[in-house]
C-alpha atoms as a PDB file:
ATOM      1  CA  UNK A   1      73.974 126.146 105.437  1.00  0.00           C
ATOM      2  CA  UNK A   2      71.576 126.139 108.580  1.00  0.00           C
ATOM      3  CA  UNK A   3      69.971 122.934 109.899  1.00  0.00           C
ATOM      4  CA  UNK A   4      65.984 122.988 110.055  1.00  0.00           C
ATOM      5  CA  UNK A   5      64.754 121.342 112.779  1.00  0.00           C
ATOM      6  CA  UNK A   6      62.269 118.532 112.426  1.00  0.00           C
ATOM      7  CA  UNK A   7      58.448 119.236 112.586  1.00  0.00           C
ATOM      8  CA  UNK A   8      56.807 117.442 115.048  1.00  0.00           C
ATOM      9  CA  UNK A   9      54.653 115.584 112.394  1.00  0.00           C
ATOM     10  CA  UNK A  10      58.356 114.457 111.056  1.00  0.00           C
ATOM     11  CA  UNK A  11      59.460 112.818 114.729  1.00  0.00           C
ATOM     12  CA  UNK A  12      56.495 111.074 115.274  1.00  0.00           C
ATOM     13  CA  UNK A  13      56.728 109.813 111.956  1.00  0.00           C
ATOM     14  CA  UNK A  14      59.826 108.792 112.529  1.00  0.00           C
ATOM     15  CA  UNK A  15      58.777 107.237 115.554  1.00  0.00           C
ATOM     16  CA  UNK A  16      56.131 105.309 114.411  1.00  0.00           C
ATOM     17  CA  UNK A  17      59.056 104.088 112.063  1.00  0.00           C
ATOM     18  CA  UNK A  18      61.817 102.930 114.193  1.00  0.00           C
ATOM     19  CA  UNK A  19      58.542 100.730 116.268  1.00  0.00           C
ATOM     20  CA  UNK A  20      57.999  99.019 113.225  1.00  0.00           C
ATOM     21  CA  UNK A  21      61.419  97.828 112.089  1.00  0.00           C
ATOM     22  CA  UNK A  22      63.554  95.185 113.393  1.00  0.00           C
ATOM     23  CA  UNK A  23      67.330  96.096 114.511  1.00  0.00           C
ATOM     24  CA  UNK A  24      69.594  93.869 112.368  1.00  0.00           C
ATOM     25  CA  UNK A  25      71.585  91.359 114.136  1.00  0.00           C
ATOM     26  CA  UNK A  26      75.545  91.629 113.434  1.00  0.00           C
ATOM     27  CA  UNK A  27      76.165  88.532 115.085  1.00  0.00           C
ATOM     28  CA  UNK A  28      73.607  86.114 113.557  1.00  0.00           C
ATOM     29  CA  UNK A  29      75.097  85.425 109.531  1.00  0.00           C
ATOM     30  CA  UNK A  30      72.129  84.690 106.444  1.00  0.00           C
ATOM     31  CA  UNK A  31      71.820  80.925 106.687  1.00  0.00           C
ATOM     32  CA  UNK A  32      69.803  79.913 103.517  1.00  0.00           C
ATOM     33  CA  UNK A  33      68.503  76.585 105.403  1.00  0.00           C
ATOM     34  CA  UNK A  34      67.229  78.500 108.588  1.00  0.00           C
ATOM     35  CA  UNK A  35      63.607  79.823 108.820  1.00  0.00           C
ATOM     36  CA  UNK A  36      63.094  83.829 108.649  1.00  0.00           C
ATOM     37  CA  UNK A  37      61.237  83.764 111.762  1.00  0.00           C
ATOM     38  CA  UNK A  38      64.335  81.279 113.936  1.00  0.00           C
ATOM     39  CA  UNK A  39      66.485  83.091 115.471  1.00  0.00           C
ATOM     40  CA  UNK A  40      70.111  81.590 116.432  1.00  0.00           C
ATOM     41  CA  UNK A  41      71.606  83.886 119.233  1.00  0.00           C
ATOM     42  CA  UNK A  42      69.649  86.154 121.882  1.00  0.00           C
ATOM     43  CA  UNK A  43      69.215  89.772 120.487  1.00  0.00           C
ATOM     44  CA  UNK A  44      71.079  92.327 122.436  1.00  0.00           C
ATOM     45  CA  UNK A  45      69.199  95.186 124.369  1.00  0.00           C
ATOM     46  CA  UNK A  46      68.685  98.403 122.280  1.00  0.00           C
ATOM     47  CA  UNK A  47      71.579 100.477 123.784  1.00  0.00           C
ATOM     48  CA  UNK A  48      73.807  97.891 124.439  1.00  0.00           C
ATOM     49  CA  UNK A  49      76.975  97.713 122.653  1.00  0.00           C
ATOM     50  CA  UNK A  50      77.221  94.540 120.289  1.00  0.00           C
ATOM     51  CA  UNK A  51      80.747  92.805 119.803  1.00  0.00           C
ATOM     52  CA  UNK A  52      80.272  89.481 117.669  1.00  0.00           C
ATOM     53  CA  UNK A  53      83.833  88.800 117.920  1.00  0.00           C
ATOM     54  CA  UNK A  54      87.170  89.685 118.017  1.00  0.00           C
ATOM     55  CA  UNK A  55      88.274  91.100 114.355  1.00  0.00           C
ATOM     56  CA  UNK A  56      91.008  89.150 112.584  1.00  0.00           C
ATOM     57  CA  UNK A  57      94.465  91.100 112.413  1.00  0.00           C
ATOM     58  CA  UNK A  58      94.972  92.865 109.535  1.00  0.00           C
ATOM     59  CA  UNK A  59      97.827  91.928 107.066  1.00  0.00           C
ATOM     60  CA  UNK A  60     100.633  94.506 106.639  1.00  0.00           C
ATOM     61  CA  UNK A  61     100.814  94.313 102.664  1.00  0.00           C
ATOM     62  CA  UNK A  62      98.164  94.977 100.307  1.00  0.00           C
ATOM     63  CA  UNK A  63     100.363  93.367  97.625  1.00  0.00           C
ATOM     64  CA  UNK A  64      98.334  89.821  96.198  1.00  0.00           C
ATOM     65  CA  UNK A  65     101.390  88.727  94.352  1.00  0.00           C
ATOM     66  CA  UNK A  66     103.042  86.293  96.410  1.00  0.00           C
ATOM     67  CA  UNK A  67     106.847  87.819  97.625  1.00  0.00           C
ATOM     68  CA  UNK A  68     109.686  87.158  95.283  1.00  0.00           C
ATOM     69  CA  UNK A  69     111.371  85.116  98.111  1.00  0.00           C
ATOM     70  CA  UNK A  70     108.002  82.408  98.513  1.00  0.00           C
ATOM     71  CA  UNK A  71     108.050  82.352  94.759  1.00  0.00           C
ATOM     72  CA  UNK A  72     111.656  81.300  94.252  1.00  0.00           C
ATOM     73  CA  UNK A  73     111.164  78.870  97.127  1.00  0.00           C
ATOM     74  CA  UNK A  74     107.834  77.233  95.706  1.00  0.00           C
ATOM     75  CA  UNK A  75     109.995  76.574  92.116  1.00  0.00           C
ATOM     76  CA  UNK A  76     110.577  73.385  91.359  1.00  0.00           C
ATOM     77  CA  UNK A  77     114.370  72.209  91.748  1.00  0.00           C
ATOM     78  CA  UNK A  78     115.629  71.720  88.155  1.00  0.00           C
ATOM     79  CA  UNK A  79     119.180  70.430  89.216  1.00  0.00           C
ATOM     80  CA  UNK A  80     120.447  67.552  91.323  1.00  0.00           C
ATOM     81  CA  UNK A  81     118.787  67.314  94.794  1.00  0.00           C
ATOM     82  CA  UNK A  82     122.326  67.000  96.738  1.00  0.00           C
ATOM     83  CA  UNK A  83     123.895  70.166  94.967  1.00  0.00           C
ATOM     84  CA  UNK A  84     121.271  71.921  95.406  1.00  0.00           C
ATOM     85  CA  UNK A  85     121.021  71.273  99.287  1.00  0.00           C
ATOM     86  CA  UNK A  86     124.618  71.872  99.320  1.00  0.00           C
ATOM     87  CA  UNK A  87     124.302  75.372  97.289  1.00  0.00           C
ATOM     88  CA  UNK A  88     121.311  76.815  99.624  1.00  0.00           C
ATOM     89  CA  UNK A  89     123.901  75.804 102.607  1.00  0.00           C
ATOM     90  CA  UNK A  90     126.250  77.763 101.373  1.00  0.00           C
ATOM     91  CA  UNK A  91     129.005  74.814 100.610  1.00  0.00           C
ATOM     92  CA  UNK A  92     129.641  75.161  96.441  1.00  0.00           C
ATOM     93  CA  UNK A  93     131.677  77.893  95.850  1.00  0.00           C
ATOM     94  CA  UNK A  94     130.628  80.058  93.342  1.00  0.00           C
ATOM     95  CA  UNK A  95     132.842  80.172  89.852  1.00  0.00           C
ATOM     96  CA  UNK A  96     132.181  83.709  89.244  1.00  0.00           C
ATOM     97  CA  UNK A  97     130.520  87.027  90.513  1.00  0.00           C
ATOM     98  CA  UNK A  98     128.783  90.179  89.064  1.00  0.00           C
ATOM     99  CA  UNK A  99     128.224  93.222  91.595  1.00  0.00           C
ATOM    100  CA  UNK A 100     125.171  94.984  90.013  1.00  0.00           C
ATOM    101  CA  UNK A 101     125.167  97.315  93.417  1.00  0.00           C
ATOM    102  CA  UNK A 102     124.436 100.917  92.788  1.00  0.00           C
ATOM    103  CA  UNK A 103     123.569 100.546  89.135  1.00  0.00           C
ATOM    104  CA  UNK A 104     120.493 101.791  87.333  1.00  0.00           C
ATOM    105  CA  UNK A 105     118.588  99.260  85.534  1.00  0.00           C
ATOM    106  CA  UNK A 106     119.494 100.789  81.918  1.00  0.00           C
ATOM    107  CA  UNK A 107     123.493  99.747  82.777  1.00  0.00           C
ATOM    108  CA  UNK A 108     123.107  96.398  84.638  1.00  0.00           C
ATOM    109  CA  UNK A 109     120.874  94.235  82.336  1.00  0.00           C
ATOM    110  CA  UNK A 110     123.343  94.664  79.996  1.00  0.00           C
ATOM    111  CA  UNK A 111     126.190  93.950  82.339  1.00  0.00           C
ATOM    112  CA  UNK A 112     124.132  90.857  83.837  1.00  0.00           C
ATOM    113  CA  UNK A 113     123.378  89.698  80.227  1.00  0.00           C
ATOM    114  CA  UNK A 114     127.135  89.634  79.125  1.00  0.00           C
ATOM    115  CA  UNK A 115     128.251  88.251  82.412  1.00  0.00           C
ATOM    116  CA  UNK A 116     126.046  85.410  81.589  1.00  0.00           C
ATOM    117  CA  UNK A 117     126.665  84.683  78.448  1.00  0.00           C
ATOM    118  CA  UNK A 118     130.597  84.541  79.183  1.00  0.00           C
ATOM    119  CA  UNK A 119     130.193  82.303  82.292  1.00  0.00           C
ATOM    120  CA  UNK A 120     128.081  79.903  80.406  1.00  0.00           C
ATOM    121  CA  UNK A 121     130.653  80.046  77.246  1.00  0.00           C
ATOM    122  CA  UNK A 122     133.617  79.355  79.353  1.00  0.00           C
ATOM    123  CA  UNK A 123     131.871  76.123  81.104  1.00  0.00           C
ATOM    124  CA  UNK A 124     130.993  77.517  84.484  1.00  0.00           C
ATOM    125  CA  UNK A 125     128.198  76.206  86.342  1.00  0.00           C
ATOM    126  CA  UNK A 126     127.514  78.399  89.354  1.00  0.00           C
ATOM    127  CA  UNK A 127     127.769  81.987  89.634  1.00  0.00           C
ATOM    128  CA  UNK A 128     126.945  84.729  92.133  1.00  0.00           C
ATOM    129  CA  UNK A 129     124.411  87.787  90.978  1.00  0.00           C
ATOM    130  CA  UNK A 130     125.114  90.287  93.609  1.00  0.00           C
ATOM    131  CA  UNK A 131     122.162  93.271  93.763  1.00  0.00           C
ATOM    132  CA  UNK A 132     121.762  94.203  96.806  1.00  0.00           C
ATOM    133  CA  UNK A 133     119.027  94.506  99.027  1.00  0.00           C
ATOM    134  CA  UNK A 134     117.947  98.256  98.280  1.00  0.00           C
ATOM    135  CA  UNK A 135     116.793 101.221  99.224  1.00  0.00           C
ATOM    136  CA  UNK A 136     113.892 101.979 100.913  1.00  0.00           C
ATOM    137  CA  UNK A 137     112.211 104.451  99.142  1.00  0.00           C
ATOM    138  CA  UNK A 138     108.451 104.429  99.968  1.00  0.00           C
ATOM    139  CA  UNK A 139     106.986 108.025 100.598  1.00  0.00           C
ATOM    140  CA  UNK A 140     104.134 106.704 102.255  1.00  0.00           C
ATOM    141  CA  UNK A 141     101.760 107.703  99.294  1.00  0.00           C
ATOM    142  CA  UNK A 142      99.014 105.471  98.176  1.00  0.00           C
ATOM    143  CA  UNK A 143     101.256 103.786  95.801  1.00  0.00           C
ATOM    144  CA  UNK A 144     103.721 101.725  96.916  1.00  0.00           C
ATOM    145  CA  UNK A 145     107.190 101.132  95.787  1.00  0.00           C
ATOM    146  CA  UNK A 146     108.915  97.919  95.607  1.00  0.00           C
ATOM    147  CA  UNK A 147     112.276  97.649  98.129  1.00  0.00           C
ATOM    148  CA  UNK A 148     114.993  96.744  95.668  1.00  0.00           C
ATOM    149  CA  UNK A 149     114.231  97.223  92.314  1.00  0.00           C
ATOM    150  CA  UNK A 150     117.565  95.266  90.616  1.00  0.00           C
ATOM    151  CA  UNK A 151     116.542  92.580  93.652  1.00  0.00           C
ATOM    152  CA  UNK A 152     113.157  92.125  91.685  1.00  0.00           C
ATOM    153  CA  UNK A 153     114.510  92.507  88.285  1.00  0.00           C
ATOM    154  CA  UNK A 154     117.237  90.256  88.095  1.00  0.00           C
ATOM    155  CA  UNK A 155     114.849  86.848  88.531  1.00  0.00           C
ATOM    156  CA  UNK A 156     113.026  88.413  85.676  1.00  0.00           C
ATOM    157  CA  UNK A 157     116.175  88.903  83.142  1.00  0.00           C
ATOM    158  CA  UNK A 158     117.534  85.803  84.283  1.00  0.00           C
ATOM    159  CA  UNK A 159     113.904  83.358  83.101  1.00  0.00           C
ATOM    160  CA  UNK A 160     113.615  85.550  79.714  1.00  0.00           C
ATOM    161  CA  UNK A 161     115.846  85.417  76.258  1.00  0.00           C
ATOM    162  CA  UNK A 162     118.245  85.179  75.820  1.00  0.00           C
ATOM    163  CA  UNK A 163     119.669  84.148  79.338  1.00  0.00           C
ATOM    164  CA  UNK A 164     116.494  81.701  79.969  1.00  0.00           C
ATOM    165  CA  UNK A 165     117.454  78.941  78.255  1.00  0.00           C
ATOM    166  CA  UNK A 166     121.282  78.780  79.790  1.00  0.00           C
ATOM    167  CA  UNK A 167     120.154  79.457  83.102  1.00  0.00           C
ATOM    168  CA  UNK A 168     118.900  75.913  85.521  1.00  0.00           C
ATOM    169  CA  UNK A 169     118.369  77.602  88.773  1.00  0.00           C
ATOM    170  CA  UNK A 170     117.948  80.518  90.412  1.00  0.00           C
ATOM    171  CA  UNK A 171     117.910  80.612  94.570  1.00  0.00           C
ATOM    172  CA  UNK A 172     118.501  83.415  96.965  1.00  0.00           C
ATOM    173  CA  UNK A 173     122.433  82.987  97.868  1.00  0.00           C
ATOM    174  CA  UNK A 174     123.820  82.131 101.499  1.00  0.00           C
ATOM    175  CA  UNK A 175     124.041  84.624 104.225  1.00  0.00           C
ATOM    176  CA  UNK A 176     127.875  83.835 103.320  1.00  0.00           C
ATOM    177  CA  UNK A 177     127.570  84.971 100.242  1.00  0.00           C
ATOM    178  CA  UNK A 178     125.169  87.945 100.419  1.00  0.00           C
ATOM    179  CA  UNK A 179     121.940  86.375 101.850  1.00  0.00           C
ATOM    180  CA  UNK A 180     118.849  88.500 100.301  1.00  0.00           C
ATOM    181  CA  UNK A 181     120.827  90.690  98.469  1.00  0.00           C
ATOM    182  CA  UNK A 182     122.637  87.853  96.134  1.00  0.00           C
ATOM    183  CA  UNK A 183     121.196  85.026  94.143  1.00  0.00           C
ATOM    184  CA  UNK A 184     122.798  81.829  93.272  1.00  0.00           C
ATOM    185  CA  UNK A 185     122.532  81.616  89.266  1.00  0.00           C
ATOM    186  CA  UNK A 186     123.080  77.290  88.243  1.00  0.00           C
ATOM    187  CA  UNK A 187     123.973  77.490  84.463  1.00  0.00           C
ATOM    188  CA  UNK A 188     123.327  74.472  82.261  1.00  0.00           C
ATOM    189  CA  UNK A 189     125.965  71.996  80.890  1.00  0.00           C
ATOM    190  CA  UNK A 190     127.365  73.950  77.578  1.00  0.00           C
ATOM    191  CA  UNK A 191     126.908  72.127  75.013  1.00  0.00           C
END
């Protein structure tokens, strides 16, 4: 499709316009209490450039659910203060172990559930959940994927039924003991 060019009726038009109108001012904000006719800051000159300020840097992640790391952090200690200082350190020893590395989600909730349920029955009170830290697997399309999926899962299975009510705390293990890619599972008294 060809452009038409403008009739000069059209550009002085125009013109007359642009004479009329007032540039708007990036810098100066709407301030409800201030006059129309104040102004706050001196406008710039027509061609010169305007730069109000310098922009704020732009977060990395889109994502506006808090990480799975500042949301086990932020959870309220449910077991004794001094264990649980000497747990994050990396000082209890753990009483048992599941490696869910490598598996697909179908094969290690059941795994994790029956590990559970057997630690808890035989009286032990902290175990180690390894999962890994996973695979990046992000293509770069405008959906992302989440790093780790057992990693994000495992919290999950570990709050609902039937594991939920046997299971006190749950804390990202000890670089000792597997750092992000291990949790610390604190199973209540049995009963």
């Amino acid at each position: 499709m060809k452009r038409r060019r403008l009739a000069p009726e059209e550009i002085d038009l125009w013109r007359r316009v642009t004479e009329q109108t007032e540039r708007l001012d990036p810098v100066r904000s709407f301030d409800p209490e201030t006059p129309p006719g104040a102004q706050s800051a001196p406008r710039p000159r027509r061609n010169e450039p305007v730069f109000p300020h310098k922009p704020a840097p732009r977060r990395a992640s889109h994502d506006l659910v808090p990480t799975l790391q500042d949301r086990l952090n932020s959870a309220p200690v449910q077991m004794d203060q001094k264990a649980f200082g000497r747990m994050k350190r990396g000082k209890l020893v753990p009483e048992g172990r599941i490696d869910l590395h490598g598996m697909t989600i179908d094969r290690a909730h059941p795994a994790l559930t029956r590990f559970i349920l057997s630690s808890h029955s035989q009286g032990k009170r902290l175990v180690l959940v390894i999962t890994g830290k996973g695979k990046s697997r992000d293509s770069g399309g405008p959906i992302p994927v989440r790093h780790g999926v057992l990693r994000h899962q495992v919290p999950q299975w570990l709050s609902m039924a039937p594991l939920g009510p046997l299971v006190l705390q749950i804390s990202p293990a000890h670089i000792s003991h597997g750092g992000g890619g291990a949790y610390y599972v604190y199973l209540r008294r049995s009963r």
